[in-house]
Protein backbone atom coordinates (compact mmCIF):
# COMPACT_ATOMS: atom_id res chain seq x y z
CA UNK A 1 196.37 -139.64 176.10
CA UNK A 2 194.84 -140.29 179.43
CA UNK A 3 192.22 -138.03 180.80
CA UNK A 4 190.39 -138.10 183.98
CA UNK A 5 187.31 -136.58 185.33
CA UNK A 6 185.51 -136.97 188.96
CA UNK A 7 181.96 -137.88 188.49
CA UNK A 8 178.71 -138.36 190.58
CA UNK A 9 177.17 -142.13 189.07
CA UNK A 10 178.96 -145.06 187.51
CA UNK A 11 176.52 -144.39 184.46
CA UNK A 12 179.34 -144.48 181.79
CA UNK A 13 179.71 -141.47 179.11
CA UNK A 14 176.05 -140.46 181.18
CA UNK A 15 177.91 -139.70 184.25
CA UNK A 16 177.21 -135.99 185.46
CA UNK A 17 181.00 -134.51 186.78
CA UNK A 18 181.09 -134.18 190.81
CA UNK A 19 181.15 -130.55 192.74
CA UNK A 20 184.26 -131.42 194.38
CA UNK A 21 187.34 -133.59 192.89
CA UNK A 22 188.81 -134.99 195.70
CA UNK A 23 185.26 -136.54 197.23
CA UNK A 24 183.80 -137.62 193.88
CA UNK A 25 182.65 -141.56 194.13
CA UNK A 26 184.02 -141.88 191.29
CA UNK A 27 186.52 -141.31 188.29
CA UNK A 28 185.96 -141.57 184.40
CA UNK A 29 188.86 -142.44 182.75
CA UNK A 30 189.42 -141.43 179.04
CA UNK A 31 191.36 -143.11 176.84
CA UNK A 32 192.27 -141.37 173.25
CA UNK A 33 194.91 -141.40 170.69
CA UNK A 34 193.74 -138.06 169.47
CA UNK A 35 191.60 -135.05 170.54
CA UNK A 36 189.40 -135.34 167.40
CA UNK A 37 189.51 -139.25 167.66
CA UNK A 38 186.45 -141.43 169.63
CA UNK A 39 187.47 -142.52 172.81
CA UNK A 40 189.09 -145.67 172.56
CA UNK A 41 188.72 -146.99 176.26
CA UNK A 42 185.92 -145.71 179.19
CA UNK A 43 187.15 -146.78 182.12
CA UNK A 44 184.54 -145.69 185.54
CA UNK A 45 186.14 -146.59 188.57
CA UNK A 46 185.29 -146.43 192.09
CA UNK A 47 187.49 -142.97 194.11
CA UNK A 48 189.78 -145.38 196.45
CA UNK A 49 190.85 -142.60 198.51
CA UNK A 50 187.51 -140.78 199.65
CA UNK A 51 189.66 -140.70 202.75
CA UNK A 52 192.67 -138.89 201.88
CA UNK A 53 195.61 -136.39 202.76
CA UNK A 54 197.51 -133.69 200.52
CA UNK A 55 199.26 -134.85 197.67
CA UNK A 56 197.55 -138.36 197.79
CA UNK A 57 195.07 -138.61 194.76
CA UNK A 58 197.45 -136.68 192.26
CA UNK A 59 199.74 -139.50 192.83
CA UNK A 60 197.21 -141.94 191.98
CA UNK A 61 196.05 -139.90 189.33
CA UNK A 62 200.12 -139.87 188.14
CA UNK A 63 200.32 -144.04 188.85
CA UNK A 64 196.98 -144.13 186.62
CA UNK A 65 198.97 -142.32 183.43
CA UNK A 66 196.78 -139.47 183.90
CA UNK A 67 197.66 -136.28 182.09
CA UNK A 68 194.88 -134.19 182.15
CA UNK A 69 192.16 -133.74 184.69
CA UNK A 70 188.66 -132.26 183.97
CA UNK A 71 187.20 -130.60 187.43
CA UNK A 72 184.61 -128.43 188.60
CA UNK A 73 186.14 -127.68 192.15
CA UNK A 74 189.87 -128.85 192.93
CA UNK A 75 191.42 -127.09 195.85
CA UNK A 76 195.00 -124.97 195.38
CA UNK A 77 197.29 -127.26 196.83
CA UNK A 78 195.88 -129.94 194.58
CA UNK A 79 196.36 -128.30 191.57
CA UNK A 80 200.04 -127.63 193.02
CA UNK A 81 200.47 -131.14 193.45
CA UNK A 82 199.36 -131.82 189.59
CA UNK A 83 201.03 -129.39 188.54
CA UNK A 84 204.58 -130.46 190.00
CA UNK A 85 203.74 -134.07 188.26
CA UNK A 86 203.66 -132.87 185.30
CA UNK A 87 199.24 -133.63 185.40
CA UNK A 88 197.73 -130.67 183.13
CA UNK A 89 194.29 -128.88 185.59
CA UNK A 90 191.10 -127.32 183.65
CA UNK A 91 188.43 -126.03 186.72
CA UNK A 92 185.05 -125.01 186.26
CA UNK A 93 183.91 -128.03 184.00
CA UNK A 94 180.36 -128.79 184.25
CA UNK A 95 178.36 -131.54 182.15
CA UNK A 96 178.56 -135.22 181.71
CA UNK A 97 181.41 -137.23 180.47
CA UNK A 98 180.05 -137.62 176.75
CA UNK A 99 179.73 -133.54 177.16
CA UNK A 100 183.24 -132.78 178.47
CA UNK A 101 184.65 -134.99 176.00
CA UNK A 102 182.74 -133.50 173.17
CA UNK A 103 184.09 -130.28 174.74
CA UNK A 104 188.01 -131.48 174.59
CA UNK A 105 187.36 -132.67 170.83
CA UNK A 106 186.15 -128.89 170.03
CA UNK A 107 189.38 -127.87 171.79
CA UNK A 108 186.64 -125.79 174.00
CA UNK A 109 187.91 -126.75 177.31
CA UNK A 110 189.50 -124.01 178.98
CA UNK A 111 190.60 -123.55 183.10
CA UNK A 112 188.08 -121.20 184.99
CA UNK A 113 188.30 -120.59 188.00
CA UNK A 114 185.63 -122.31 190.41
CA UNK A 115 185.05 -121.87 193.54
CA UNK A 116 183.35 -125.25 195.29
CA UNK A 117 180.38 -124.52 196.88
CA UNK A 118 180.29 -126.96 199.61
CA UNK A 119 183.91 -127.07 201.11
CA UNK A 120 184.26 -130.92 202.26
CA UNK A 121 187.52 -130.69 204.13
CA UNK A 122 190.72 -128.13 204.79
CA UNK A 123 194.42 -129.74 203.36
């Protein structure tokens, strides 16, 4: 499984999650056989689309082999786009990545809504 979360710093599992999805500087990916498993592969790479349109970073996200992504804000046309790929959406994260993943292996991750609190764009 493949899991991917927008975050703030490239400071590996340290990495606090970013306000807004689509304008994060960067992405954690998670690598994991299992929920209850240790991640097998951190990945923290640099968002190449801080300049984007609708639909355009869910389709990364789908080219990455992404099937969850961990948010705190993600706008509703984004989550329609993940949705339609098949990409499973859980809002209102907050912590770093060592956190969230801690949270996933507790199967304590649930989707709440969030509302961003500085709006970066309209799609």
């Amino acid at each position: 499984m493949k899991v991917a979360i927008p975050i703030l710093t490239n400071n590996g599992e340290n990495s606090s999650i970013s306000e807004h999805f689509g304008h994060a500087p960067y992405f954690a990916f998670i690598e994991f056989q299992n929920p209850k498993d240790e991640i097998l592969h951190l990945e923290i790479v640099a968002n190449p689309m801080l300049e984007h349109g609708p639909g355009e970073i869910p389709q990364y996200m789908k080219n990455e082999g992404i099937s969850v992504l961990i948010a705190r804000g993600i706008g509703g046309k984004a989550i329609q786009f993940f949705s339609q790929m098949g990409i499973q959406v859980f809002r209102g994260a907050s912590g770093n990545v060592r956190e969230i993943f801690e949270a996933l292996r507790q199967n304590s991750i649930t989707d709440l809504p969030y509302e961003v609190q500085n709006k970066l764009h309209e799609h």
